[in-house]
Protein backbone atom coordinates (compact mmCIF):
# COMPACT_ATOMS: atom_id res chain seq x y z
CA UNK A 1 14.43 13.69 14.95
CA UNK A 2 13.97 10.48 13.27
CA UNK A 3 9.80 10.42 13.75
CA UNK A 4 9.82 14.31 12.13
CA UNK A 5 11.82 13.10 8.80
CA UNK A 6 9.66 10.11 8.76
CA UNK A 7 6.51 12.44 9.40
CA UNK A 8 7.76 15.01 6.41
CA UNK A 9 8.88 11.82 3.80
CA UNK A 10 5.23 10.57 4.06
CA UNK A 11 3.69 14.18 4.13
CA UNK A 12 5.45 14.43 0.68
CA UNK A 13 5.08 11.59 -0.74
CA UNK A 14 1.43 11.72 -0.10
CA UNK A 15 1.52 15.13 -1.52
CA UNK A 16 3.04 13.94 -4.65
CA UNK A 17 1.21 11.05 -5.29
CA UNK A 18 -2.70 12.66 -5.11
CA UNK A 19 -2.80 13.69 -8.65
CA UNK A 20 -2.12 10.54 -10.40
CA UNK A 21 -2.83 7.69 -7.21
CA UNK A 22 -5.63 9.20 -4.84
CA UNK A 23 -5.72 6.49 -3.09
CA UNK A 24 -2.60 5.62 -2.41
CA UNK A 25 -2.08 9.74 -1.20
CA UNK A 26 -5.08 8.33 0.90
CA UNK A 27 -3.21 5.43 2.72
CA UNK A 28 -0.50 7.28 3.30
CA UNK A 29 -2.32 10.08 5.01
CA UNK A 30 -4.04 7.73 7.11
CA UNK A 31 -0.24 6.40 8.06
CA UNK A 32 0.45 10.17 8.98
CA UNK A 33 -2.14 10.33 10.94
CA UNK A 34 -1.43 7.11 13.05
CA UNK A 35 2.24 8.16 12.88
CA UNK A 36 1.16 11.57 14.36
CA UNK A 37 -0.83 10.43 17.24
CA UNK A 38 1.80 8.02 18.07
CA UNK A 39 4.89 10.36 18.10
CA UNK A 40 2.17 12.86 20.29
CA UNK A 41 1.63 10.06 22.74
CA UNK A 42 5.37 9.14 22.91
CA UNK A 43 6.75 12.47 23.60
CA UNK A 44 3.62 13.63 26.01
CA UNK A 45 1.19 11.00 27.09
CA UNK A 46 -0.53 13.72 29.02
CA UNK A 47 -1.15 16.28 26.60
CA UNK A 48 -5.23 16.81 26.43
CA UNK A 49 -5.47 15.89 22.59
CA UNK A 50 -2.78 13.34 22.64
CA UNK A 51 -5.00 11.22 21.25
CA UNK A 52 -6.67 13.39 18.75
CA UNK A 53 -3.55 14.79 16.44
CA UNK A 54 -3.60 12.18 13.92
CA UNK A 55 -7.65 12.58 13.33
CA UNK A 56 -7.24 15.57 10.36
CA UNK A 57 -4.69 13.52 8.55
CA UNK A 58 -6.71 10.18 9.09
CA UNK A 59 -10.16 12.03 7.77
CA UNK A 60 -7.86 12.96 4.83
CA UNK A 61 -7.20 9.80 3.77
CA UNK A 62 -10.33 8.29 4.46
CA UNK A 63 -12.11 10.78 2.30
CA UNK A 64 -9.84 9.82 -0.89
CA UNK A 65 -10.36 6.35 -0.38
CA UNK A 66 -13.93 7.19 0.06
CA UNK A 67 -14.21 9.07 -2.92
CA UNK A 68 -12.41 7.59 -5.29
CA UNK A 69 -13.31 4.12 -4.51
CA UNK A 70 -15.24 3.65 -7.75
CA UNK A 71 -13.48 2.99 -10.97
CA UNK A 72 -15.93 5.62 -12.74
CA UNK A 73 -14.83 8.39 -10.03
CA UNK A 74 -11.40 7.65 -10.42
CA UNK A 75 -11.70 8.25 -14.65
CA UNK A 76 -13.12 11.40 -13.97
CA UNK A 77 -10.89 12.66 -11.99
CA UNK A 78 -8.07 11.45 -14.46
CA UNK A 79 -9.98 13.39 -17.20
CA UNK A 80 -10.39 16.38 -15.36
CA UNK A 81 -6.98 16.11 -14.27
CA UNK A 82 -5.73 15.99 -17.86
CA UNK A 83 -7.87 18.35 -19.40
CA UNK A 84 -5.43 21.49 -19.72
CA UNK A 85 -2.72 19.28 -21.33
């Protein structure tokens, strides 16, 4: 009970902080998906993708950090971001 509220407060606060910190949402999806794999592993070591169920939520992550890695990539996504207001 304790691994799926610490799997949903990360899952949020990733959520919440894409917009304005991409790569923060980033690290904290790549957390998910080590926390996912190891709560997989815990509660079934011999499930056949046991050590595959963190890999989406890892990808995730490393494509923010990937992408916004650049200071100029990061301004245009704030501008584009900010344009409607």
């Amino acid at each position: 009970m304790t691994g799926l509220v610490l799997w949903l407060a990360l899952l949020a606060a990733a959520g919440l902080s894409y917009p304005r910190r991409p790569r923060t949402a980033g690290v904290l999806f790549i957390t998910l998906g080590g926390l996912s794999a190891a709560l997989t592993l815990a509660n079934n070591p011999a499930h056949p993708f046991a050590a595959v169920t963190g890999l989406f939520w890892i990808a995730l992550g490393t494509s923010y950090l990937v992408k916004f890695r650049s200071s100029t990539a990061r301004a245009q996504h704030v501008q584009a971001w900010t344009a409607g207001t």
